[in-house]
C-alpha atoms as a PDB file:
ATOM      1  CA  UNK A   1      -1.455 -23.832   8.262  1.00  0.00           C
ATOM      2  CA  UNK A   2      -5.047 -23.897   6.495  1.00  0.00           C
ATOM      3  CA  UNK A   3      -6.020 -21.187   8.729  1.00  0.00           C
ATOM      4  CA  UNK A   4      -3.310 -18.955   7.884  1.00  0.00           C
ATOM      5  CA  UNK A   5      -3.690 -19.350   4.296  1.00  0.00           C
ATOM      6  CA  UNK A   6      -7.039 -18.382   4.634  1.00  0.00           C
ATOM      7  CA  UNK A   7      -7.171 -15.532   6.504  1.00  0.00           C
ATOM      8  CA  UNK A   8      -4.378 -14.966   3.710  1.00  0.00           C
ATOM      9  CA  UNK A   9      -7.046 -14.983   1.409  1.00  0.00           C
ATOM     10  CA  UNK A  10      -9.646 -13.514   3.179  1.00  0.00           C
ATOM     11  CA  UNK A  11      -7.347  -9.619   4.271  1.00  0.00           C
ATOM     12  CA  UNK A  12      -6.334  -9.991   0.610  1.00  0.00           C
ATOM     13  CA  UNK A  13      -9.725  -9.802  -0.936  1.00  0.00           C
ATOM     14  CA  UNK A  14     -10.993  -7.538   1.709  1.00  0.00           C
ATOM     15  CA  UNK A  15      -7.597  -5.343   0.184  1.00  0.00           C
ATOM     16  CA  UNK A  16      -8.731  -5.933  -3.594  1.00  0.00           C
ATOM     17  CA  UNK A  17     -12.484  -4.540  -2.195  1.00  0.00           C
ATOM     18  CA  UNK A  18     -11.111  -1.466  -0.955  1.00  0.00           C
ATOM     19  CA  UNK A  19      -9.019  -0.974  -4.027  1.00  0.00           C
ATOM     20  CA  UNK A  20     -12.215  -1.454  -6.518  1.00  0.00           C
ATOM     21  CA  UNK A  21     -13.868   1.170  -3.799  1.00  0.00           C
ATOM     22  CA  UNK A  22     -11.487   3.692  -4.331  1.00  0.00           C
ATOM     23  CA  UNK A  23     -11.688   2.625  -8.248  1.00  0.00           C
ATOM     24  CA  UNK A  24     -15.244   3.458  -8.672  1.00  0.00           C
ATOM     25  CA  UNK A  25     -14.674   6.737  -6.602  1.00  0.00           C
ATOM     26  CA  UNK A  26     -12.131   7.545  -8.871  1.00  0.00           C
ATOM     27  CA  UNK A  27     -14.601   6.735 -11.774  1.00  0.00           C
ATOM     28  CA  UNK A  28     -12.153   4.259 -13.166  1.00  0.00           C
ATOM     29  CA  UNK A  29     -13.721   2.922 -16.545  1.00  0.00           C
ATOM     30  CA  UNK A  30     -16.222  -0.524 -15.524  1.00  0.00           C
ATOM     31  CA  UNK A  31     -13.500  -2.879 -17.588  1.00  0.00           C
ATOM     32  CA  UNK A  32     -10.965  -1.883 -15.466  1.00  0.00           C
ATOM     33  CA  UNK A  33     -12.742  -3.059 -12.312  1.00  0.00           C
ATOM     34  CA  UNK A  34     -11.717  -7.034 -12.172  1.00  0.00           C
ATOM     35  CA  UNK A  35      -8.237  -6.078 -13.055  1.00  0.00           C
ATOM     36  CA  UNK A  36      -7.845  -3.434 -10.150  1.00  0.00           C
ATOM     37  CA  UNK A  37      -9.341  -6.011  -8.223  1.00  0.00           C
ATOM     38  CA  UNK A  38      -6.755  -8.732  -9.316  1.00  0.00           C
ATOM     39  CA  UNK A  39      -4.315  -5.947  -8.268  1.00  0.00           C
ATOM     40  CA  UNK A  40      -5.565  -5.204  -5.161  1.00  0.00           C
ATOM     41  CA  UNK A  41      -5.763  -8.835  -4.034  1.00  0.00           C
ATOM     42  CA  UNK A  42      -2.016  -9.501  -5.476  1.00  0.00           C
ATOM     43  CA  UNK A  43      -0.933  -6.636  -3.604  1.00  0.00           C
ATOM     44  CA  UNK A  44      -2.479  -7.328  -0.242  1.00  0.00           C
ATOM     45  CA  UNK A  45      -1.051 -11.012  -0.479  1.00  0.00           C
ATOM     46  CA  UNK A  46       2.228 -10.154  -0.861  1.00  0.00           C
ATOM     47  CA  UNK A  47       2.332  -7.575   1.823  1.00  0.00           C
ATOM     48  CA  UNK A  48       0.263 -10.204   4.816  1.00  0.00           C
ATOM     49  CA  UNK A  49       1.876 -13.207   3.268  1.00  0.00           C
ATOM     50  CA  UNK A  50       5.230 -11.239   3.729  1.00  0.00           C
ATOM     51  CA  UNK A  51       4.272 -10.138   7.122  1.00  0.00           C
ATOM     52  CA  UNK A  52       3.293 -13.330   7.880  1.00  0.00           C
ATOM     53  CA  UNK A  53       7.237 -14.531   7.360  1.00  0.00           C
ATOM     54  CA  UNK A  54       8.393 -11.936   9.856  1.00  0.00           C
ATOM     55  CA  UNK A  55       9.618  -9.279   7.019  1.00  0.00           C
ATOM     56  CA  UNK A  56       9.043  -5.978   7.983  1.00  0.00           C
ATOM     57  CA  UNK A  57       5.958  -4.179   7.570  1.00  0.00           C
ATOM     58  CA  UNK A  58       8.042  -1.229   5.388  1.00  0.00           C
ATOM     59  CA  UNK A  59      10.039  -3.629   3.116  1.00  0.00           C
ATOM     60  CA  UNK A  60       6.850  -5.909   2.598  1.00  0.00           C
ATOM     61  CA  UNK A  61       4.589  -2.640   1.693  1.00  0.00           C
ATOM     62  CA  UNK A  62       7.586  -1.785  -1.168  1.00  0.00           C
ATOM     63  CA  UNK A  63       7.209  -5.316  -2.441  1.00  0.00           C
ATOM     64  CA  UNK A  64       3.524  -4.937  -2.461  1.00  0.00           C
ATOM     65  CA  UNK A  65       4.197  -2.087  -4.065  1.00  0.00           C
ATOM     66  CA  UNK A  66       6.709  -2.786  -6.624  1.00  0.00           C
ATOM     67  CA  UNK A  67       4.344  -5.719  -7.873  1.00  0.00           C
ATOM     68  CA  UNK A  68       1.473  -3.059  -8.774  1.00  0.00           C
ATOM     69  CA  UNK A  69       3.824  -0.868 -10.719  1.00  0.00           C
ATOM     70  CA  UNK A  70       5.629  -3.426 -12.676  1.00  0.00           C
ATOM     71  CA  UNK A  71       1.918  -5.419 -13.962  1.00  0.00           C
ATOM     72  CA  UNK A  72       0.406  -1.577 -14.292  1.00  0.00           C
ATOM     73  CA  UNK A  73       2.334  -1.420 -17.063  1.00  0.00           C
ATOM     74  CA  UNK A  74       1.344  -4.136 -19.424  1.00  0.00           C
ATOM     75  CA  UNK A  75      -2.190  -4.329 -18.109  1.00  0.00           C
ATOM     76  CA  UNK A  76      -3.124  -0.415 -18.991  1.00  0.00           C
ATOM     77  CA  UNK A  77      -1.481  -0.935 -22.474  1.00  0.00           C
ATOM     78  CA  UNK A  78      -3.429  -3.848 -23.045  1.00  0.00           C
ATOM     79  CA  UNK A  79      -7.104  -2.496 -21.566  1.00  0.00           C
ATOM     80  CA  UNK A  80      -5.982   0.557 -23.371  1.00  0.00           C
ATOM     81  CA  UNK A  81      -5.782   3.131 -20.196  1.00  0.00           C
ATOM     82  CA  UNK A  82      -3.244   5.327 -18.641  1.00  0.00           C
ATOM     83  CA  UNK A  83      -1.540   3.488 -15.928  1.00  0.00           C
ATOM     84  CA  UNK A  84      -2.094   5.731 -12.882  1.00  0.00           C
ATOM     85  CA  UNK A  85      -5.800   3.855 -13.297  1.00  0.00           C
ATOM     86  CA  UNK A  86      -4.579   0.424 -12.264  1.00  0.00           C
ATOM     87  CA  UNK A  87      -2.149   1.456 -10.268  1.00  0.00           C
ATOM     88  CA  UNK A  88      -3.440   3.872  -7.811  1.00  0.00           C
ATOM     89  CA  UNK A  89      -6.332   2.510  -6.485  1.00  0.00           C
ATOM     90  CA  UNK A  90      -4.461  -0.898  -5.138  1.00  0.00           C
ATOM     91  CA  UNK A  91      -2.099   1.072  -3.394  1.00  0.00           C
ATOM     92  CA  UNK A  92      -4.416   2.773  -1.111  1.00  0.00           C
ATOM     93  CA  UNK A  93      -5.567   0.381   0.823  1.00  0.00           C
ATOM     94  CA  UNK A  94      -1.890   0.112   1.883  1.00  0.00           C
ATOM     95  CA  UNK A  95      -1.742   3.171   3.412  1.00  0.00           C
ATOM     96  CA  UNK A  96      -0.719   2.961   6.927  1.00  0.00           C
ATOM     97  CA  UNK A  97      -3.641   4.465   8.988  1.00  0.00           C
ATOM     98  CA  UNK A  98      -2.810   2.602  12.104  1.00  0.00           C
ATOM     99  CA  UNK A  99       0.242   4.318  11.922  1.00  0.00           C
ATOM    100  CA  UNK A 100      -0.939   7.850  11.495  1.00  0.00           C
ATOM    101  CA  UNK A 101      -3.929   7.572  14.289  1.00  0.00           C
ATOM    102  CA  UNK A 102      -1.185   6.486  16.631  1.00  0.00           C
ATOM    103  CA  UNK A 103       0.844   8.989  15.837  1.00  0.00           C
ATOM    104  CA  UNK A 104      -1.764  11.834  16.408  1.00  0.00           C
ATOM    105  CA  UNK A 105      -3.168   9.926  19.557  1.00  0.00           C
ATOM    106  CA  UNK A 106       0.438  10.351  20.917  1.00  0.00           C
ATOM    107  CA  UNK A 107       0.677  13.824  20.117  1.00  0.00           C
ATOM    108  CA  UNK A 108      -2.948  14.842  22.162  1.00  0.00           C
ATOM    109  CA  UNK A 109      -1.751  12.980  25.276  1.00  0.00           C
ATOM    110  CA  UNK A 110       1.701  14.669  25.198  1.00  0.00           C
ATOM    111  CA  UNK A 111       0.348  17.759  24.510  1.00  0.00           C
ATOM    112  CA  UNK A 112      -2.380  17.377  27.223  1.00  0.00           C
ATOM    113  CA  UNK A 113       0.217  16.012  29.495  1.00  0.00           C
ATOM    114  CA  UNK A 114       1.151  19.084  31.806  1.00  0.00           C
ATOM    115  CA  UNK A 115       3.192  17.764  34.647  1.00  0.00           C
ATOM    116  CA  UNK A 116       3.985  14.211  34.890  1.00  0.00           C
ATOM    117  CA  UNK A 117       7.341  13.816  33.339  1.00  0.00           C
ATOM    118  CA  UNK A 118       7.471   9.935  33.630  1.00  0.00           C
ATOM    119  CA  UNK A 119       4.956   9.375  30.978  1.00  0.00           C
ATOM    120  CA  UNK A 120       6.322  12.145  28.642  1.00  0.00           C
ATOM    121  CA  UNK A 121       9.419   9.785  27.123  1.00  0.00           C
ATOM    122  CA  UNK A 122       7.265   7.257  26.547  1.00  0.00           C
ATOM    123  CA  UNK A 123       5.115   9.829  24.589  1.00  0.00           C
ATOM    124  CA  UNK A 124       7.927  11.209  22.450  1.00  0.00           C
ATOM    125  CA  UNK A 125       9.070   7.752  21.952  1.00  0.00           C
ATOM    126  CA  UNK A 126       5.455   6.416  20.765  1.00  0.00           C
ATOM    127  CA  UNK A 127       5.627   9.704  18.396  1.00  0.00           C
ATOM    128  CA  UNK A 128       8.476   8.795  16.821  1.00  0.00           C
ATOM    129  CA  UNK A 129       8.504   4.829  16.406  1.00  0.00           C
ATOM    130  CA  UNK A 130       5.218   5.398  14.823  1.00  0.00           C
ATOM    131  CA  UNK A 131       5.497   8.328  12.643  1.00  0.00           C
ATOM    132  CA  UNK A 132       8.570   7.474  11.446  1.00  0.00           C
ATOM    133  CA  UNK A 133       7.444   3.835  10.522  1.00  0.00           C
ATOM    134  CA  UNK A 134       4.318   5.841   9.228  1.00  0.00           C
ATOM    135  CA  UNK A 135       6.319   7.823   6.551  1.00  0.00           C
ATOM    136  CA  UNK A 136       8.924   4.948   5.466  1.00  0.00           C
ATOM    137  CA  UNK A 137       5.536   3.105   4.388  1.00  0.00           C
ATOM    138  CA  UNK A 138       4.460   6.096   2.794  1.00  0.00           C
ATOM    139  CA  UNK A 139       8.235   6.231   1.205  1.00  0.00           C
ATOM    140  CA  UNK A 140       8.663   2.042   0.237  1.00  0.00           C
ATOM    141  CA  UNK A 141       4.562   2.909  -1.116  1.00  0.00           C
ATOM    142  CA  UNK A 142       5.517   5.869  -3.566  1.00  0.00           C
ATOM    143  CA  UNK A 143       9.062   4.796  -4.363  1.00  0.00           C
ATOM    144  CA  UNK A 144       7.564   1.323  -5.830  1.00  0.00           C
ATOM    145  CA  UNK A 145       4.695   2.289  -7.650  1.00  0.00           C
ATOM    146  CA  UNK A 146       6.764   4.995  -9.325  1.00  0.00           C
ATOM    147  CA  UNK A 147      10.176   3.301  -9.908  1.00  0.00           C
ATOM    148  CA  UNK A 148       8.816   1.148 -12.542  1.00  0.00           C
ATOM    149  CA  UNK A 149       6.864   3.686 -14.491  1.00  0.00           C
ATOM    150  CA  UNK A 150       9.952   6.147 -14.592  1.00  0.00           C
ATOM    151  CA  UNK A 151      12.437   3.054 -15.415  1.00  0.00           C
ATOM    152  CA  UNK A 152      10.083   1.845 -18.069  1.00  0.00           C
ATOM    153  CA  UNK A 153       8.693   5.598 -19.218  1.00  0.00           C
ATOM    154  CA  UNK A 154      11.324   5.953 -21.932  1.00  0.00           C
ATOM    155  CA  UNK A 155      10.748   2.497 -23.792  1.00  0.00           C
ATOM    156  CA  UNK A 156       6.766   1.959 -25.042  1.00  0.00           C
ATOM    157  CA  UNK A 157       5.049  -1.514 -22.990  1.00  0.00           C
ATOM    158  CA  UNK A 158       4.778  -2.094 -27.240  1.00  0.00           C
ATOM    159  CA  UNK A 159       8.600  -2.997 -27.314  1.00  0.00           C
ATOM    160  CA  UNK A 160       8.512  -4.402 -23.971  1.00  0.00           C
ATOM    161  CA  UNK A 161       5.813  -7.391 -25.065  1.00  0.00           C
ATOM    162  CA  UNK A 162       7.584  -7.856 -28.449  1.00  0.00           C
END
């Protein structure tokens, strides 16, 4: 149990690392670095702690996901920021690479398999279990990060806090 909550801890602040990363790529400004860190972390310990319950890898990514948009909100009206700073760069590290080199790895040995039709279904079906689980991350990712921001664009985070 100890060791599971802290290799918890330890893929989540590896996740709020990469997210400050690809914050000072994106030349965030140097007060928003803790909190996209904070993000980052949050993010990556829903999605493994989620994971670690047996929830799917697509539905715990939208969680992750969802989280990020909904405190993006508050926390860019407070630093005084546009949102898409704090909410961008935790949501990359979430980007299913595995996926995506599996996908393409599939797709050179089909295409470099010439006769041997045994292999090929297994193949097709490796390029399909994994791209498709490769774009519904990419879909749960984008759908909650946005869906907050366009529920909440009409009312100002102002009337929201009050």
């Amino acid at each position: 149990m100890i060791s599971t909550i802290l290799h918890l801890i330890h893929v989540s602040a590896w996740a709020g690392i990469a997210a400050v990363g690809f914050g000072v790529l994106f030349n965030v400004p140097k007060k928003a670095i803790v909190t996209i860190f904070s993000l980052g972390f949050g993010a990556g310990l829903i999605k493994f702690a989620l994971m670690n319950f047996d929830v799917n890898i697509i539905l715990s990514s939208f969680i992750a996901a969802l989280f990020v948009g909904l405190l993006s909100m508050p926390i860019a009206h407070k630093i005084h920021h546009p949102p898409v700073i704090f909410s961008i760069p935790p949501i990359i590290p979430m980007i299913p690479g595995y996926f995506a080199y599996e996908t393409v790895l599939y797709v050179i040995k089909f295409t470099f398999l010439v006769n041997d039709t045994t292999n090929k279904m297994e193949l097709i079906e490796g390029i399909f279990i994994n791209g498709f689980t490769m774009f519904f991350i990419l879909v749960s990712i984008t759908v909650g990060v946005a869906f907050p921001m366009l529920l909440l664009r009409k009312s100002t985070v102002k009337r929201l806090n009050s």
